[in-house]
Structures are given as structure tokens and as C-alpha cells.
PDB file of N, CA and C in Angstrom:
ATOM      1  N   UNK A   1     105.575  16.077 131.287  1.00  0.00           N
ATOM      2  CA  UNK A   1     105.128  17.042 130.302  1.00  0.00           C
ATOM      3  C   UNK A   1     104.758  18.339 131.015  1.00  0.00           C
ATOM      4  N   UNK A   2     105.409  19.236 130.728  1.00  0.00           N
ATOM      5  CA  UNK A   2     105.105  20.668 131.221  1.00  0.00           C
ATOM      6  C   UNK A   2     103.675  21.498 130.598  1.00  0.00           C
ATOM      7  N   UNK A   3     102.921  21.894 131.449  1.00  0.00           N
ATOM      8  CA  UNK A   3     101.773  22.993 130.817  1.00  0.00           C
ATOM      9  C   UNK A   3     102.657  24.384 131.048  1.00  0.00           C
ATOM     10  N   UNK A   4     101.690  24.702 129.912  1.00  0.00           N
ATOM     11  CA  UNK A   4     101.758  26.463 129.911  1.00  0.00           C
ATOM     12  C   UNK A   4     101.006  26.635 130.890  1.00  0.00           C
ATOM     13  N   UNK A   5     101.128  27.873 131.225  1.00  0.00           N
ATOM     14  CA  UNK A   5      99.881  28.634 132.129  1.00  0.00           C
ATOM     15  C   UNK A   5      99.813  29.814 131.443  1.00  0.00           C
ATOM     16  N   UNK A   6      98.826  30.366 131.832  1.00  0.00           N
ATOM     17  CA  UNK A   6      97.850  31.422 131.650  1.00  0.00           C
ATOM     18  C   UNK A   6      97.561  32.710 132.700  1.00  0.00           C
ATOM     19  N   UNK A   7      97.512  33.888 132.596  1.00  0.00           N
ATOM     20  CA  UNK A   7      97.479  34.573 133.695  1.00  0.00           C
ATOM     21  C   UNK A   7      96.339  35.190 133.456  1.00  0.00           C
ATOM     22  N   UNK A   8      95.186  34.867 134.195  1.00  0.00           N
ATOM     23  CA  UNK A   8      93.845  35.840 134.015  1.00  0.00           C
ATOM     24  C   UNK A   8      93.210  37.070 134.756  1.00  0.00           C
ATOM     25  N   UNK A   9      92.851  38.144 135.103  1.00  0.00           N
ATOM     26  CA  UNK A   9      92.788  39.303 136.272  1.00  0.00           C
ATOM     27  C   UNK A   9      91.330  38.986 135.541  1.00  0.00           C
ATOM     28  N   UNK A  10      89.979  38.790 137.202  1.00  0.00           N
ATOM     29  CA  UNK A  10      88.629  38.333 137.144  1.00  0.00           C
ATOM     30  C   UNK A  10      88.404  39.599 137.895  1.00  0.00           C
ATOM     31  N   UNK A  11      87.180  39.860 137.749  1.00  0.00           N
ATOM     32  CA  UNK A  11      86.789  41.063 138.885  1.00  0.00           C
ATOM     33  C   UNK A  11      85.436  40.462 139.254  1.00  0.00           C
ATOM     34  N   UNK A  12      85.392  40.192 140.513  1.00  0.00           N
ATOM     35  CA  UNK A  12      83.978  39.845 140.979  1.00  0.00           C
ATOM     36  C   UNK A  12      83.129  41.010 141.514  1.00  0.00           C
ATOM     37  N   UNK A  13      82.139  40.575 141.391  1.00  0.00           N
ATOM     38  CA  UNK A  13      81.404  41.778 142.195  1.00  0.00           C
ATOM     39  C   UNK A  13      81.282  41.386 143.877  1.00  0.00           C
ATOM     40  N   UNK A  14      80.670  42.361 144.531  1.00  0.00           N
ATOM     41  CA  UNK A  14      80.698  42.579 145.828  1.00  0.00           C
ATOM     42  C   UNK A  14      80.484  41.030 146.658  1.00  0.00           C
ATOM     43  N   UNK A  15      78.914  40.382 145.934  1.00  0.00           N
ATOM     44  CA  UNK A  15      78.490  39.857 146.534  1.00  0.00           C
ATOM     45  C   UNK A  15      79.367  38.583 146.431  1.00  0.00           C
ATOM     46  N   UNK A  16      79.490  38.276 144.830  1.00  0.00           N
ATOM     47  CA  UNK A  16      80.303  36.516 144.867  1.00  0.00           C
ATOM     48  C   UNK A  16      82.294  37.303 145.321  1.00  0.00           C
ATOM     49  N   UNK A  17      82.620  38.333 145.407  1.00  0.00           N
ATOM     50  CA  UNK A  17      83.825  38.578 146.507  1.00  0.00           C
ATOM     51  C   UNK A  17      83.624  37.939 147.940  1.00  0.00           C
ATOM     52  N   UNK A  18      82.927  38.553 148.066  1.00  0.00           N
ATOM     53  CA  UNK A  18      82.439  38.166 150.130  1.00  0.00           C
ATOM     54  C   UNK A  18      82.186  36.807 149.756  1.00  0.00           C
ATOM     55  N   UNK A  19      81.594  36.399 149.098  1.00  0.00           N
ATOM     56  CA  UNK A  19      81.220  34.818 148.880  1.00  0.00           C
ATOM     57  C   UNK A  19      82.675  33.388 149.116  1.00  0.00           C
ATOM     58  N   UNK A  20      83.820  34.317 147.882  1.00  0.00           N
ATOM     59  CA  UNK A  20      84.641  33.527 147.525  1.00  0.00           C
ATOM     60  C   UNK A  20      85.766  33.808 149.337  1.00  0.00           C
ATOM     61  N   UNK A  21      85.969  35.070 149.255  1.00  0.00           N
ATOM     62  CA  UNK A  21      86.448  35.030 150.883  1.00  0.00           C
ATOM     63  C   UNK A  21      85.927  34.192 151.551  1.00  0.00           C
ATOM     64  N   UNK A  22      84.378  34.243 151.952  1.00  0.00           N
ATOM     65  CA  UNK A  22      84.160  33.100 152.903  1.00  0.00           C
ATOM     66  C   UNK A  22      84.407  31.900 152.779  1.00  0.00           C
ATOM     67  N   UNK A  23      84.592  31.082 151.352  1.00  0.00           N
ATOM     68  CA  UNK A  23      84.745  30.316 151.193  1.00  0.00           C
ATOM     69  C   UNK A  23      86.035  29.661 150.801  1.00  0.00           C
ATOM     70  N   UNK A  24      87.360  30.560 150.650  1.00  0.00           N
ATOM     71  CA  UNK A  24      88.245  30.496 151.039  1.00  0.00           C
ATOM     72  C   UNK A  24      88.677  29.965 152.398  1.00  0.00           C
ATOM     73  N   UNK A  25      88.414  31.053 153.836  1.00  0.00           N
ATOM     74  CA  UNK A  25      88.686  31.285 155.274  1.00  0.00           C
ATOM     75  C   UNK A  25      88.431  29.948 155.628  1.00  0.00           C
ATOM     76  N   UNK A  26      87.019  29.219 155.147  1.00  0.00           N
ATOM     77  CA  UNK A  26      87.049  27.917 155.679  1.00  0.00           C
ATOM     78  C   UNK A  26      87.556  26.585 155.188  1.00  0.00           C
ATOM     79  N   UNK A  27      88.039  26.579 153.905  1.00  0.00           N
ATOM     80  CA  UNK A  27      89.008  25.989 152.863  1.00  0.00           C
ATOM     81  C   UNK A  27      90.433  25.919 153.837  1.00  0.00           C
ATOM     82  N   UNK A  28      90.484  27.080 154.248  1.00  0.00           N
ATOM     83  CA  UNK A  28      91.942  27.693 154.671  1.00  0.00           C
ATOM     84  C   UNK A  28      92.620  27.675 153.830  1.00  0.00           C
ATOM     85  N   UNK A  29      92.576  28.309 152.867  1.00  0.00           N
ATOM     86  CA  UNK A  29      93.191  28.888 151.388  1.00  0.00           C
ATOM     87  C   UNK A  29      93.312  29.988 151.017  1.00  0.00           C
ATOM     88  N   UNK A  30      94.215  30.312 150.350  1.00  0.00           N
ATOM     89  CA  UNK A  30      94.125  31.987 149.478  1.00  0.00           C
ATOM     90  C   UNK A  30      92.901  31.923 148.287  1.00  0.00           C
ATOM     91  N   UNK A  31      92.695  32.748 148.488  1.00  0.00           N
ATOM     92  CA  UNK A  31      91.420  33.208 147.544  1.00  0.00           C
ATOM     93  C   UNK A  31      91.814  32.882 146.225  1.00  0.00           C
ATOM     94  N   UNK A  32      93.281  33.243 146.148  1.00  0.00           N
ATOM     95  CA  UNK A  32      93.344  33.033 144.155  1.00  0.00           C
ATOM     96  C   UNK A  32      93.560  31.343 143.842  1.00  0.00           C
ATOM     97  N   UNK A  33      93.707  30.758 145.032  1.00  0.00           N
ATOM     98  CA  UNK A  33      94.208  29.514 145.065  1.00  0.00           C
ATOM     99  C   UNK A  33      92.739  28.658 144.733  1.00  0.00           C
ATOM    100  N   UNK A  34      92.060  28.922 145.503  1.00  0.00           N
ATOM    101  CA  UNK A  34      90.313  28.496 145.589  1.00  0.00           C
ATOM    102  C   UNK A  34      89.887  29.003 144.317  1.00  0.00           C
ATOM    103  N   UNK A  35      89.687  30.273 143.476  1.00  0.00           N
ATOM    104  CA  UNK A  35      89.320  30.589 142.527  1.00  0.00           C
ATOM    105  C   UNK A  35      89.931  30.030 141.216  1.00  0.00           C
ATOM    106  N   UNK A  36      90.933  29.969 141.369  1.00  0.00           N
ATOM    107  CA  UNK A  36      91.940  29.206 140.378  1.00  0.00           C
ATOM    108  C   UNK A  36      91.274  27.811 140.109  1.00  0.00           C
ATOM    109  N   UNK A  37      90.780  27.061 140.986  1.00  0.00           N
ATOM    110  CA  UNK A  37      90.298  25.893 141.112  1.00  0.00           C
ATOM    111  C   UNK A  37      88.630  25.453 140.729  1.00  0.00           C
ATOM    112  N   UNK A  38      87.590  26.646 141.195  1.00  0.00           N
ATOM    113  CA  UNK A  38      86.755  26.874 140.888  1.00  0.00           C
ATOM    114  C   UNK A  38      86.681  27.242 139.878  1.00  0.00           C
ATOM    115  N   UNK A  39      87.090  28.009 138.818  1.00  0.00           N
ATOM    116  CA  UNK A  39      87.304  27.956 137.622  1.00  0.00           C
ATOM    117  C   UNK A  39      87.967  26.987 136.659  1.00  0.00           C
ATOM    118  N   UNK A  40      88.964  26.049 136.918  1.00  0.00           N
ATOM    119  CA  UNK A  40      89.278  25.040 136.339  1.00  0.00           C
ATOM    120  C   UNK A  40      88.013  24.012 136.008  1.00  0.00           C
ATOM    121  N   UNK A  41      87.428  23.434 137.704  1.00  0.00           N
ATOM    122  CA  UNK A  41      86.422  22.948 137.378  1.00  0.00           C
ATOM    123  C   UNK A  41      85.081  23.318 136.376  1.00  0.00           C
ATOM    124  N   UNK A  42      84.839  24.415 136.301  1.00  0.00           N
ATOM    125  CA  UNK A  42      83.953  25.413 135.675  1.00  0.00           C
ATOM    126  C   UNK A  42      84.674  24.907 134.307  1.00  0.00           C
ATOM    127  N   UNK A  43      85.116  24.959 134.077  1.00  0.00           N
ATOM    128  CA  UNK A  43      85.845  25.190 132.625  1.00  0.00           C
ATOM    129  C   UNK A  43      85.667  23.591 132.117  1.00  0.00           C
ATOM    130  N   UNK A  44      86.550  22.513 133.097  1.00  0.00           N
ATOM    131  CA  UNK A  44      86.302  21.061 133.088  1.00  0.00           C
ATOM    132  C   UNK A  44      85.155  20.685 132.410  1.00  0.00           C
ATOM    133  N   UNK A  45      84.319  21.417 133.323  1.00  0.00           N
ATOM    134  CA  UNK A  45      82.645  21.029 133.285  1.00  0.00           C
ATOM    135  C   UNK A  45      81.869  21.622 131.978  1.00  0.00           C
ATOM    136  N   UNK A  46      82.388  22.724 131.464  1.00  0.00           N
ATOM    137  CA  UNK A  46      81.764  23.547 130.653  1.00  0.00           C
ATOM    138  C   UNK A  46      81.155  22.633 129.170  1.00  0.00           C
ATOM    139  N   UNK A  47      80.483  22.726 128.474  1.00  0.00           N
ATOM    140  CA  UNK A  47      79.820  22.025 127.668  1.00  0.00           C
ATOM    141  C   UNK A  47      80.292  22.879 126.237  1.00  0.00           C
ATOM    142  N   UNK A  48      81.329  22.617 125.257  1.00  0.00           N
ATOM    143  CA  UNK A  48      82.035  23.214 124.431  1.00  0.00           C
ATOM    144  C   UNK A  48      81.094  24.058 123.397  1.00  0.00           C
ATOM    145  N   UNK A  49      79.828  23.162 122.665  1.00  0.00           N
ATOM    146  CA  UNK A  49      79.084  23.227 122.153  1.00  0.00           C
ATOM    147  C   UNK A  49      78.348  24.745 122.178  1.00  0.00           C
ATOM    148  N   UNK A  50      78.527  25.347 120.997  1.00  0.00           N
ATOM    149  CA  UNK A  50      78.406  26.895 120.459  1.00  0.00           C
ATOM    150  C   UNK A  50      76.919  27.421 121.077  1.00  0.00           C
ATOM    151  N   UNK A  51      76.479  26.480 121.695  1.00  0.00           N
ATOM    152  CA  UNK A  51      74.750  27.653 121.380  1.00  0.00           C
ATOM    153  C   UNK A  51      74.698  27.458 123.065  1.00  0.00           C
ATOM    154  N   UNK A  52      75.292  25.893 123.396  1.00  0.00           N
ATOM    155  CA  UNK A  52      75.545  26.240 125.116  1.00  0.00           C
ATOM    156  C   UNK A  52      75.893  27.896 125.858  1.00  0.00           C
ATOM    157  N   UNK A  53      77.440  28.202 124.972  1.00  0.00           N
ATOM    158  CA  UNK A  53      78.446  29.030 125.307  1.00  0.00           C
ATOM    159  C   UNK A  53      77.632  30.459 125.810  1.00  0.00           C
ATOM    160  N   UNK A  54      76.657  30.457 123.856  1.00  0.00           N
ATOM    161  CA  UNK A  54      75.997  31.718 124.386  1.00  0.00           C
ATOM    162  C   UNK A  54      75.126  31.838 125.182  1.00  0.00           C
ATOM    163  N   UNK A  55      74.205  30.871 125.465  1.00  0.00           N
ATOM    164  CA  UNK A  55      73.262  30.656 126.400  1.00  0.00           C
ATOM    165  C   UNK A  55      73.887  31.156 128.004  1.00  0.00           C
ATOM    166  N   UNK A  56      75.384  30.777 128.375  1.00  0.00           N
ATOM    167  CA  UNK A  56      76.230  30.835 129.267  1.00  0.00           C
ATOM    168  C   UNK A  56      76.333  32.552 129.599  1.00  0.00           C
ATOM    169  N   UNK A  57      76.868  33.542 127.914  1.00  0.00           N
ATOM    170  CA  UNK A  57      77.072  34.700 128.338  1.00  0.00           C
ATOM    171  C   UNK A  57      75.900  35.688 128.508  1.00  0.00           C
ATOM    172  N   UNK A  58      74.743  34.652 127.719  1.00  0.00           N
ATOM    173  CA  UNK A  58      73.506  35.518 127.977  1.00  0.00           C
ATOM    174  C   UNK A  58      73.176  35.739 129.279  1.00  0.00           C
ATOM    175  N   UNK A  59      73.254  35.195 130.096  1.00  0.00           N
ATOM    176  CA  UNK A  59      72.774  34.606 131.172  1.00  0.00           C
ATOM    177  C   UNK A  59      73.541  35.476 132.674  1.00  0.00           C
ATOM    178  N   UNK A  60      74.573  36.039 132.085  1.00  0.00           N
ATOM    179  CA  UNK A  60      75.698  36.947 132.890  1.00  0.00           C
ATOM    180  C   UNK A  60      75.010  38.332 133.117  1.00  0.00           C
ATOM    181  N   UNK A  61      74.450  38.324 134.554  1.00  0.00           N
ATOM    182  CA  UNK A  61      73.756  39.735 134.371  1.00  0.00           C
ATOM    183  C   UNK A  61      74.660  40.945 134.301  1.00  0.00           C
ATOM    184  N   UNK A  62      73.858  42.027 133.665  1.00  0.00           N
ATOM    185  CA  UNK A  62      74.790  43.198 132.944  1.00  0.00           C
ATOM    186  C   UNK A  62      75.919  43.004 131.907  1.00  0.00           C
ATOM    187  N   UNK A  63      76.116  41.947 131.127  1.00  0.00           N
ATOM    188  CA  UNK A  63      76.842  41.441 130.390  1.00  0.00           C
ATOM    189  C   UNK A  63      76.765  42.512 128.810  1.00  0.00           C
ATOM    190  N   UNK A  64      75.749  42.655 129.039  1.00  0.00           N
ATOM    191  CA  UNK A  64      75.446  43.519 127.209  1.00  0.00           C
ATOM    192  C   UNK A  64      75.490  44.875 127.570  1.00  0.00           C
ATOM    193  N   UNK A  65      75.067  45.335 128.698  1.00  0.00           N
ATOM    194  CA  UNK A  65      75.474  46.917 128.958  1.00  0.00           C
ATOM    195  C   UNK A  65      76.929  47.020 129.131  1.00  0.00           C
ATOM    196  N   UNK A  66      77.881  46.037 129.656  1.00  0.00           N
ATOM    197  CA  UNK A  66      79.336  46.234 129.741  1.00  0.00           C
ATOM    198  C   UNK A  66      79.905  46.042 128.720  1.00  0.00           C
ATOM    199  N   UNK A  67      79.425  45.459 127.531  1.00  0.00           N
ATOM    200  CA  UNK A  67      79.844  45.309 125.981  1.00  0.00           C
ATOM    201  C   UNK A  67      79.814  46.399 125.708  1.00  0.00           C
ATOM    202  N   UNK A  68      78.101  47.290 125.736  1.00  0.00           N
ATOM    203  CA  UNK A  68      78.071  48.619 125.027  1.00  0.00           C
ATOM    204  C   UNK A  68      79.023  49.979 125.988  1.00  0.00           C
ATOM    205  N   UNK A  69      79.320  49.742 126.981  1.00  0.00           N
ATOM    206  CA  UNK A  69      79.994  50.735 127.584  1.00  0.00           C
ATOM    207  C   UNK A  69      81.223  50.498 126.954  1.00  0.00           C
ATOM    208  N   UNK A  70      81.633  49.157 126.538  1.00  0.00           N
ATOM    209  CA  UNK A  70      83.299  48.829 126.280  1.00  0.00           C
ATOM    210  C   UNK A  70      83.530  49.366 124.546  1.00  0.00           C
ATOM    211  N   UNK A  71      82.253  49.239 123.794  1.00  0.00           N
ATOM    212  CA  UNK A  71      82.471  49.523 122.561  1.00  0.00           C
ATOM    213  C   UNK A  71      82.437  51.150 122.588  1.00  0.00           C
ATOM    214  N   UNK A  72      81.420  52.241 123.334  1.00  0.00           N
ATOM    215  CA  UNK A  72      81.634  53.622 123.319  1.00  0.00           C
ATOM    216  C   UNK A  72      82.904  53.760 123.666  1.00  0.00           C
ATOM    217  N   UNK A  73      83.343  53.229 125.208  1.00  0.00           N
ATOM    218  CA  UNK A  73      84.608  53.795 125.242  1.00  0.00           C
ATOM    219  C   UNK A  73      85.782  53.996 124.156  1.00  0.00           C
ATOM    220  N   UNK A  74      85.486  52.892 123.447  1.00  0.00           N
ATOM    221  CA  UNK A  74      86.652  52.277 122.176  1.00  0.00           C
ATOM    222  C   UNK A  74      86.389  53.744 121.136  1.00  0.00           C
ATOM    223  N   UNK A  75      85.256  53.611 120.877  1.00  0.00           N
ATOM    224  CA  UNK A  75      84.858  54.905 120.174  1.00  0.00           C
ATOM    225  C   UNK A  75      85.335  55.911 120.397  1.00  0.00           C
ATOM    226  N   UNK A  76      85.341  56.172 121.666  1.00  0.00           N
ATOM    227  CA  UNK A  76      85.800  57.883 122.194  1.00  0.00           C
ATOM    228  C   UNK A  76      87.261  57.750 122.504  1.00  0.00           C
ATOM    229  N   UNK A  77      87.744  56.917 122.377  1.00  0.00           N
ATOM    230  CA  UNK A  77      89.474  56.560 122.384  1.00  0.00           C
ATOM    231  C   UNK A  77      89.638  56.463 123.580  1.00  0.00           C
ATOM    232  N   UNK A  78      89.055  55.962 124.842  1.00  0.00           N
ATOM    233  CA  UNK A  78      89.055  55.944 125.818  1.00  0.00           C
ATOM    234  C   UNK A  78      89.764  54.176 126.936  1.00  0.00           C
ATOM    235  N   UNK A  79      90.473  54.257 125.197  1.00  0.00           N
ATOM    236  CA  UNK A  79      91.162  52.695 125.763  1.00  0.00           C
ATOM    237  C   UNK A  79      92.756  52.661 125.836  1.00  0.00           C
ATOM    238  N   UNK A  80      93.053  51.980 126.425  1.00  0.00           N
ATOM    239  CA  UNK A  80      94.932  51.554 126.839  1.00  0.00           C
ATOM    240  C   UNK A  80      95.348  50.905 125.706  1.00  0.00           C
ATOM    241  N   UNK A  81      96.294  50.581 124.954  1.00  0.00           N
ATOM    242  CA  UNK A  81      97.469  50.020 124.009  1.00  0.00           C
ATOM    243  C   UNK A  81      97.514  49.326 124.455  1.00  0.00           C
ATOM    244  N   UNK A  82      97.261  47.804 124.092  1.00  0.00           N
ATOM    245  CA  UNK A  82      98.109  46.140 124.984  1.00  0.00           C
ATOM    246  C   UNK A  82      99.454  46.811 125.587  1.00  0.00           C
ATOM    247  N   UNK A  83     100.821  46.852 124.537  1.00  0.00           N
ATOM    248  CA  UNK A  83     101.620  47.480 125.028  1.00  0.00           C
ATOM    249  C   UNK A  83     101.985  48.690 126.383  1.00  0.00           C
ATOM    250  N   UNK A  84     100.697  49.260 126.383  1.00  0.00           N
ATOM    251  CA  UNK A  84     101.150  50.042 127.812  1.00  0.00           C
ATOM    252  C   UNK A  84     100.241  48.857 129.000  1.00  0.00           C
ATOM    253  N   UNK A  85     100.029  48.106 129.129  1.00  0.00           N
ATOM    254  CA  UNK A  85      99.353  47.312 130.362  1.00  0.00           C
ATOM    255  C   UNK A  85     100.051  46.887 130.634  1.00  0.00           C
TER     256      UNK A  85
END
């Protein structure tokens, strides 16, 4: 049985970057290979249940200031067309 896949672009910040490198180098792995995996499990593990989820995005620091920066931008037309990405 064949899966689909999925193609996701993550942006880490500085600190869990240097993190996932290091922990790559001693894996002896590519980074997207290790992250790919660390996120599967993450996901595996994740607890489906609705009030978990938000508890999950609450919990994402700077998460609600990058909402409100993403909704002004939208406002000021300051966004890309799916089609042109």
C-alpha cells in the first residue's frame, strides 16, 4: 500500500536550529531526515482531543503576535497568491 506524502517548509528559530544540527551531526543524519522523524513521532504521540490541541498552540511562544502580524499583513495586501509560491 502506497502513502501519500506531504511536503511541509518549518522554520525554527535560532536556538532549537543549533539544537536540531547538533543533534543531527551525532545521529549522523541530515537534518531534514532527523526532523522528518521528530515530527512524525510528535504527531504519533500527539493527543487528538480539541482542548489538548489548543492547550499545545497556546503554549508556542510568540504564537498570537505572529497570528496578529499575519492577519495585518493580509489586511494591507501584503500577501502572495497560493498560485505564485
Amino acid at each position: 500500500m502506497a502513502s501519500e506524502s506531504y511536503r511541509l517548509n518549518v522554520t525554527l528559530d535560532g536556538e532549537y536550529g543549533a539544537r536540531l544540527s547538533r543533534l543531527a551531526q551525532r545521529a549522523h543524519v541530515q537534518e531534514g531526515t532527523l526532523a522528518r522523524s521528530l515530527l512524525s513521532t510528535a504527531i504519533d504521540q500527539a493527543d487528538p482531543d480539541a482542548s489538548n490541541i489548543v492547550e499545545l498552540l497556546d503554549g508556542i511562544d510568540g504564537a498570537w503576535e505572529r497570528i496578529d502580524r499575519g492577519r495585518r499583513q493580509a489586511r494591507e495586501g501584503k500577501t502572495i497568491a497560493l498560485e505564485d509560491l
